[in-house]
C-alpha atoms as a PDB file:
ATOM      1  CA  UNK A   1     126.784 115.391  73.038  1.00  0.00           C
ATOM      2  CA  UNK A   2     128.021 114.362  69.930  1.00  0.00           C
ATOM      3  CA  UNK A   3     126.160 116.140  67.274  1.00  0.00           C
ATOM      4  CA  UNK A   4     125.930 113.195  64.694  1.00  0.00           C
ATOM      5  CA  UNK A   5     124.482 110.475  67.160  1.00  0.00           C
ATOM      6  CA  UNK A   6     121.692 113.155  68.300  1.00  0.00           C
ATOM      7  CA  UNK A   7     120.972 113.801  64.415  1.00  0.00           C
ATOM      8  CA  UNK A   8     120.185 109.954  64.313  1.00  0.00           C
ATOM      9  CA  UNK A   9     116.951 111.010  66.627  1.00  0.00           C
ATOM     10  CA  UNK A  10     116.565 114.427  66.586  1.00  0.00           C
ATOM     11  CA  UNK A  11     117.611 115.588  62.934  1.00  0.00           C
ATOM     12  CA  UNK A  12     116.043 118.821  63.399  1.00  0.00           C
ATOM     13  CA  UNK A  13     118.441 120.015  66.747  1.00  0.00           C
ATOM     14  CA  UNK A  14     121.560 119.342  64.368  1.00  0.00           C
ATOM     15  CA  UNK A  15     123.134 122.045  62.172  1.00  0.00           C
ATOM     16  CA  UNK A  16     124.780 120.412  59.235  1.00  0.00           C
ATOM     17  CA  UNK A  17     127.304 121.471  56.663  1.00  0.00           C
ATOM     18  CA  UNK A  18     125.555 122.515  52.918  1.00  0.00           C
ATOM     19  CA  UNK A  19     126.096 119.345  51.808  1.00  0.00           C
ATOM     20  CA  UNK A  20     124.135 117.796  54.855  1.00  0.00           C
ATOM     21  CA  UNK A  21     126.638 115.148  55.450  1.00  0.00           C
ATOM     22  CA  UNK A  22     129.037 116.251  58.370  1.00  0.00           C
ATOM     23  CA  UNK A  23     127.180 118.627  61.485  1.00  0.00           C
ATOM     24  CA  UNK A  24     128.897 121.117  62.474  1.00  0.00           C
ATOM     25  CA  UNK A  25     126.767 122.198  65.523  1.00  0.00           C
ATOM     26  CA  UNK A  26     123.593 121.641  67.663  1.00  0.00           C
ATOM     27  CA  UNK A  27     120.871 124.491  68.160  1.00  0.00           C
ATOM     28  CA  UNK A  28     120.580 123.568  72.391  1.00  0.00           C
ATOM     29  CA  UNK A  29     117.856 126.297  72.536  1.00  0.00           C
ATOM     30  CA  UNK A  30     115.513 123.577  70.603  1.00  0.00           C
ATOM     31  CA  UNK A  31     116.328 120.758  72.735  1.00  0.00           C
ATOM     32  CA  UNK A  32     115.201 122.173  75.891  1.00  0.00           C
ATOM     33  CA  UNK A  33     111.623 122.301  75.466  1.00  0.00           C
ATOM     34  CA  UNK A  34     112.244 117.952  74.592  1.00  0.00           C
ATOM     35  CA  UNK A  35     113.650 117.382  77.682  1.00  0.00           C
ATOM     36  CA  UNK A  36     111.029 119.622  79.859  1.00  0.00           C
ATOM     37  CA  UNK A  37     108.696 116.851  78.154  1.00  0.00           C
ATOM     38  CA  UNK A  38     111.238 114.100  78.450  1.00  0.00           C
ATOM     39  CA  UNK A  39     111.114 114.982  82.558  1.00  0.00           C
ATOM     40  CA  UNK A  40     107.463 115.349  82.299  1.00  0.00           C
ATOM     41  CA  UNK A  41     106.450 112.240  81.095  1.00  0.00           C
ATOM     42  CA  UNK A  42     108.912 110.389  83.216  1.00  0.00           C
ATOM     43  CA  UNK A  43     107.361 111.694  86.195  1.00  0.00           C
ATOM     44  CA  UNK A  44     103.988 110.639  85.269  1.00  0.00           C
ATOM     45  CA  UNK A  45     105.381 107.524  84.920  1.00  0.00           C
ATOM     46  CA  UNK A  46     106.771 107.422  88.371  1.00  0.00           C
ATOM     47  CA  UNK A  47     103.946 108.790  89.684  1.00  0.00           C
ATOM     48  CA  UNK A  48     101.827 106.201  88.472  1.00  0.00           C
ATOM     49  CA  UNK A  49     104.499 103.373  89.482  1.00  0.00           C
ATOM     50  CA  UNK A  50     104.705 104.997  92.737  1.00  0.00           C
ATOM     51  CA  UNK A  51     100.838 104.567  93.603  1.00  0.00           C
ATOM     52  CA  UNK A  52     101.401 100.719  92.098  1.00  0.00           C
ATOM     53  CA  UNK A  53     104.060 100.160  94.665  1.00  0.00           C
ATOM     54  CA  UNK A  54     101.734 102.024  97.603  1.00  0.00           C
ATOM     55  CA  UNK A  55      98.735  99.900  96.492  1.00  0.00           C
ATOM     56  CA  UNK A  56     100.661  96.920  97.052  1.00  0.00           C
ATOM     57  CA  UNK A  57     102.523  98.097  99.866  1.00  0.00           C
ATOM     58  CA  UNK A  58      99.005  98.285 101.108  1.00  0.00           C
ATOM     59  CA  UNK A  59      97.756  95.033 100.409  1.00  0.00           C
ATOM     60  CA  UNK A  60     100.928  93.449 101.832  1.00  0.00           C
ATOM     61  CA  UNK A  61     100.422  95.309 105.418  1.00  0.00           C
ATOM     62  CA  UNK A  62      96.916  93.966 105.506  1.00  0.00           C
ATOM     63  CA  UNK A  63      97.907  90.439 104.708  1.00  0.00           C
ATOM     64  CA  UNK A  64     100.778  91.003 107.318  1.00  0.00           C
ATOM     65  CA  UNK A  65      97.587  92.181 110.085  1.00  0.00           C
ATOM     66  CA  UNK A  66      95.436  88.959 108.894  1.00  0.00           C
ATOM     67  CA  UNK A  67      98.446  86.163 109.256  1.00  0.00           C
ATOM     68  CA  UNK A  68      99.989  88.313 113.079  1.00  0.00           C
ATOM     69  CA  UNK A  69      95.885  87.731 114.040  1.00  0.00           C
ATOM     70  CA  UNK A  70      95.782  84.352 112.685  1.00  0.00           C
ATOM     71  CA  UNK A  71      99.158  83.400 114.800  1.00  0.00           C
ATOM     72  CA  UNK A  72      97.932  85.202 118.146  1.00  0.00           C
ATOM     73  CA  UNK A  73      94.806  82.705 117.564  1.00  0.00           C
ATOM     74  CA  UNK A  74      96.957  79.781 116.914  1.00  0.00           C
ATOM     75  CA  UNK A  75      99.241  80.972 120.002  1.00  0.00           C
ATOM     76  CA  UNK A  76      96.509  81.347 121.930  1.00  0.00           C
ATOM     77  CA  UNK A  77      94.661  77.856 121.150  1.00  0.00           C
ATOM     78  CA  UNK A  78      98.006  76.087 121.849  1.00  0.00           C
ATOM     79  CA  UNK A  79      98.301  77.965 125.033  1.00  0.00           C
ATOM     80  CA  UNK A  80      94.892  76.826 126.689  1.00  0.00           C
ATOM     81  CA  UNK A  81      95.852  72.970 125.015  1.00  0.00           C
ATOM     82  CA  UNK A  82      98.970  73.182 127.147  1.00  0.00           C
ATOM     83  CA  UNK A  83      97.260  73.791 130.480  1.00  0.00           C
ATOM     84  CA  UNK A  84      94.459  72.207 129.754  1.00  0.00           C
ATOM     85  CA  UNK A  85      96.908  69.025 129.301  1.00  0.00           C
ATOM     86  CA  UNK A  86      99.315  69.999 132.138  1.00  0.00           C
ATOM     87  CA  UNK A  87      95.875  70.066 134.371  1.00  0.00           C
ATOM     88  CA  UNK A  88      94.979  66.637 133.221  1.00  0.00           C
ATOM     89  CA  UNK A  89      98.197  65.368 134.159  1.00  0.00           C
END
């Protein structure tokens, strides 16, 4: 990491010279704990975009069920029209 583009965020994590103009380090041993809630909060966020994508997943199968019924009745209704015109023939 460079030290003075993670000062722009986290200005306390940098170590800077006395005159506060040039770093010349980064205490790591504060950033951990931000990332713990960095990964935290990014799996809530997953979490909750996972049971989004199962909800519709959900709705989608059911739809899917409703139009394969809706097609076996349509099959079905051309089916007896077909004999019933090949008997009239």
């Amino acid at each position: 990491m460079v030290a003075e583009e993670v000062g722009e965020v986290l200005p306390d994590i940098v170590v800077y010279e006395e005159d506060g103009e040039y770093a010349t380090g980064m205490d790591y041993s504060k950033l951990t704990p931000l990332l713990v809630e960095a990964i935290k909060s990014l799996k809530v966020e997953k979490d909750a975009e996972k049971a989004e994508k199962d909800a519709e997943i959900a709705v989608l199968k059911k739809q899917n069920r409703q139009l394969e019924n809706r097609l076996a009745s349509v099959e079905s209704l051309l089916s007896s029209f077909s004999l019933q015109q090949m008997g009239d023939e």
